[in-house]
Protein backbone atom coordinates (compact mmCIF):
# COMPACT_ATOMS: atom_id res chain seq x y z
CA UNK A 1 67.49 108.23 115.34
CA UNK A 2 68.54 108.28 118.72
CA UNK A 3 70.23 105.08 119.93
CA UNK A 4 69.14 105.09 123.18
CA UNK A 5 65.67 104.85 122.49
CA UNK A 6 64.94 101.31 120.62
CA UNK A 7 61.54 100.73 119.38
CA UNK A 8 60.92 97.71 121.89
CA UNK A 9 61.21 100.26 124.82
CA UNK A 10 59.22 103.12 123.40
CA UNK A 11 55.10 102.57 124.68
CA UNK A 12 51.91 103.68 123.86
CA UNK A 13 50.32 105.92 125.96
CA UNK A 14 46.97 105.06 127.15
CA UNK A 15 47.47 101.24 126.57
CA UNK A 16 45.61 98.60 128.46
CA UNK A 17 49.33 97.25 129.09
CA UNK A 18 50.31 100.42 130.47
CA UNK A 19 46.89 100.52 132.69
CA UNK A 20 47.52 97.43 134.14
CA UNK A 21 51.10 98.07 135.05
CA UNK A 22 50.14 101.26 136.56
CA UNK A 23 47.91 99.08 138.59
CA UNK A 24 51.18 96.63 140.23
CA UNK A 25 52.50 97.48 143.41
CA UNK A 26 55.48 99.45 142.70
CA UNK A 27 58.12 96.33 144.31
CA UNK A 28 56.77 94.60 141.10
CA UNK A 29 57.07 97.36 138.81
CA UNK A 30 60.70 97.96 139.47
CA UNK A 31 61.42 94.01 139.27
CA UNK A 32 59.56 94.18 135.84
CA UNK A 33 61.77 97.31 134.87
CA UNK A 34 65.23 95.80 135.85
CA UNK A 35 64.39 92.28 134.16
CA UNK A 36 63.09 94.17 131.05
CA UNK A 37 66.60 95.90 130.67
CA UNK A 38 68.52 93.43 131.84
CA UNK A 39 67.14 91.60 128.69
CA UNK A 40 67.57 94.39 126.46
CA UNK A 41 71.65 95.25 127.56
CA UNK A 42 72.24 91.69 126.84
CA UNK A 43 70.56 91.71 123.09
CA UNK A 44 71.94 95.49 122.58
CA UNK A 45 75.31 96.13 120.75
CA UNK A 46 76.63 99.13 120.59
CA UNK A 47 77.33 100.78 116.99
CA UNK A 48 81.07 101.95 118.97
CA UNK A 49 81.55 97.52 119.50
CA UNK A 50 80.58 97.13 115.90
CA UNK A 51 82.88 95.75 112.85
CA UNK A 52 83.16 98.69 110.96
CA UNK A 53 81.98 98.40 107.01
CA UNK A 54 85.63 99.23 106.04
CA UNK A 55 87.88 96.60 107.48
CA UNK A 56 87.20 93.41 105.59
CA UNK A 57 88.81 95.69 102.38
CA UNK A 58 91.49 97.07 104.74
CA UNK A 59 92.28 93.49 105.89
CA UNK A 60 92.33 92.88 102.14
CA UNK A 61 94.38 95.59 101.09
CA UNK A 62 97.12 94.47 103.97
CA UNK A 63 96.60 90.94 102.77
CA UNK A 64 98.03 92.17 99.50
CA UNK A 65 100.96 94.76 100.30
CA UNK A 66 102.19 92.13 102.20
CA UNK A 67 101.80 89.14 99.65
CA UNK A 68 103.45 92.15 97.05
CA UNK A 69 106.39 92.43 99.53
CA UNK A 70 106.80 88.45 100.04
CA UNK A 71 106.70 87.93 96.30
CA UNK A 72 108.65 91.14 95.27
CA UNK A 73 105.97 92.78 93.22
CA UNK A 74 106.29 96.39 92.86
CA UNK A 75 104.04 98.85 94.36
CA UNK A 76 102.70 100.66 90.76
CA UNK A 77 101.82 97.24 89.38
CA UNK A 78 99.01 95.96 92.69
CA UNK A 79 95.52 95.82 90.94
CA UNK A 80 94.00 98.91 92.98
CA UNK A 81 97.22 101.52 90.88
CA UNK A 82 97.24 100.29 87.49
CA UNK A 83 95.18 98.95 85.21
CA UNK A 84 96.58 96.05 83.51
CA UNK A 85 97.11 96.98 80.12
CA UNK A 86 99.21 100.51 81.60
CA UNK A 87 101.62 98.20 83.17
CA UNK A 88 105.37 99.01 82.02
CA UNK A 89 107.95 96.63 83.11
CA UNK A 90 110.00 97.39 86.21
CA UNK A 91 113.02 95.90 86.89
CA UNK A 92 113.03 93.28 89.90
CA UNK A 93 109.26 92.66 89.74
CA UNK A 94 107.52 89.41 89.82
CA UNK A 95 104.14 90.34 88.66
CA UNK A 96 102.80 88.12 86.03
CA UNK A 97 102.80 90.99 83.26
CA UNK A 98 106.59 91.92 83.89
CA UNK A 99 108.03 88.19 83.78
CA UNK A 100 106.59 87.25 80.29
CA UNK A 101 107.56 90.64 79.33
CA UNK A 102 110.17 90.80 75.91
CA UNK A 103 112.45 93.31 76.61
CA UNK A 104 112.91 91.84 80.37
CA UNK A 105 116.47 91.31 79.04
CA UNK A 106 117.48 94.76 77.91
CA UNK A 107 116.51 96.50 80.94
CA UNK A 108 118.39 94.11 82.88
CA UNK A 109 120.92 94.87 80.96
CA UNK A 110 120.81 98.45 81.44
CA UNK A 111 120.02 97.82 85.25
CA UNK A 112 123.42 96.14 85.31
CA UNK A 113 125.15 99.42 83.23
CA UNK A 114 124.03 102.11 85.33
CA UNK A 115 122.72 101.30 89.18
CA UNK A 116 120.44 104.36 89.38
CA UNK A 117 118.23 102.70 86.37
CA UNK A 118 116.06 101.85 88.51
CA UNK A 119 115.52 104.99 90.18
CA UNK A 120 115.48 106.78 86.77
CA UNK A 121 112.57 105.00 85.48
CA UNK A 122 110.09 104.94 88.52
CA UNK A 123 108.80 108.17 89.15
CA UNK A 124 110.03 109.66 92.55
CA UNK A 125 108.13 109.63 95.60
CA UNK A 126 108.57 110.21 99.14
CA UNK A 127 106.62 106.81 100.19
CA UNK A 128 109.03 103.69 101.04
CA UNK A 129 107.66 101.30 98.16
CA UNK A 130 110.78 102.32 96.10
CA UNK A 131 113.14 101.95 98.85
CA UNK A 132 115.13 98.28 99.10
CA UNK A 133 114.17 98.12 103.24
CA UNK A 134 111.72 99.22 105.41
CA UNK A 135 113.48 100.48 108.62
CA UNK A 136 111.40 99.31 111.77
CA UNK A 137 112.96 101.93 114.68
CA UNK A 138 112.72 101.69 118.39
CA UNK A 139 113.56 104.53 120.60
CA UNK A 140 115.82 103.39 123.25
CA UNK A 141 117.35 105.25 126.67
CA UNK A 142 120.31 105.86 124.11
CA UNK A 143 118.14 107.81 121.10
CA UNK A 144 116.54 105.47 117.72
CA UNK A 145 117.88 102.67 117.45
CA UNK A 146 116.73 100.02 114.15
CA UNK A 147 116.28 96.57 114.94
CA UNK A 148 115.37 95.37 111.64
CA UNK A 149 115.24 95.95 108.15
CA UNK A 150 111.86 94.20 106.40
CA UNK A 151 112.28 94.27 102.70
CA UNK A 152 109.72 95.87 100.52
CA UNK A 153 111.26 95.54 96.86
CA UNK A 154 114.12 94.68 95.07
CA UNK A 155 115.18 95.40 91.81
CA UNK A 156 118.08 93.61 91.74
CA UNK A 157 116.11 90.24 92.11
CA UNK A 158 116.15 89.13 88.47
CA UNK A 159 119.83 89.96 87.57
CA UNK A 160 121.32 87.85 90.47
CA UNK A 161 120.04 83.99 90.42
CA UNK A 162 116.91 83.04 92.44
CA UNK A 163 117.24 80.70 95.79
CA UNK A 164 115.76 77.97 93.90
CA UNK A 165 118.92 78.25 90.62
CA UNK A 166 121.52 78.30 92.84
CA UNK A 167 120.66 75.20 95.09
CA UNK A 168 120.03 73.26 92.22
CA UNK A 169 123.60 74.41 90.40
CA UNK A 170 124.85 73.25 93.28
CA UNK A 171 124.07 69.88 94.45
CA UNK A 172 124.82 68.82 98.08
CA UNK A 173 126.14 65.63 98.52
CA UNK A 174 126.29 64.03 102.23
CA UNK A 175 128.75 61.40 103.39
């Protein structure tokens, strides 16, 4: 279907509309033709100026890599990559199947043995959502220059005590 042509503007030949505009003195006629556009520019949206059908789920989808990042879930365990009963434990994450998980301790454990345990269990990629820090890079008059470092995951998040352990270990006392 052509977009240009909406069924309001198309007419019917041979019409006694038609007829009796035919008849108006052509002044009129072009009045009647700019207000009749006019009208249908304002009620016309373009399909270009149009939500597209993707971007509530890509709104969604951000919504959650960035809640996984905040709350230090790893990438392979979101819903959209792995079904929930696939879900192996990875050290560092937060998602609900990895902290009631049994042997949380023993790969801790072995985290704390050899440093490249977690690296050794993930399976390699060239994406970021292994890496500690994403690297947000400017280019300056001097070359690249990184002005931040956002984290994305880290594994070493159970084996060292949360935020919340260590202010309450140690209470704070004002005089």
């Amino acid at each position: 279907m052509d977009y240009r042509l909406q069924p309001t503007l198309v007419t019917i030949k041979n019409s006694s509309l038609t007829k009796a505009i035919a008849e108006l003195p052509i002044q009129l006629r072009n009045k009647l033709y700019i207000m009749c556009f006019r009208k249908f520019w304002r009620e016309f949206i373009p399909i270009t100026a149009k939500i597209p059908s993707w971007y509530s789920s890509a709104r969604q989808q951000e919504k959650e890599l960035f809640d996984a990042r905040q709350q230090n879930i790893h990438f392979l365990h979101l819903p959209c990559n792995t079904l929930p009963g696939n879900k192996r434990y990875i050290v560092g994450c937060q998602c609900s199947s990895c902290t009631k998980d049994h042997s949380k301790d023993e790969h801790n454990l072995s985290f704390r043995e050899n440093p490249y345990y977690f690296t050794d269990t993930i399976p390699w990629t060239i994406t970021k959502w292994n890496n500690r820090y994403d690297h947000i890079c400017s280019e300056t008059e001097y070359g690249y220059e990184c002005i931040s470092h956002y984290p994305i995951f880290d594994p070493e998040y159970d084996i060292s005590d949360p935020l919340q352990v260590k202010i309450h270990k140690n209470e704070v006392s004002f005089s």
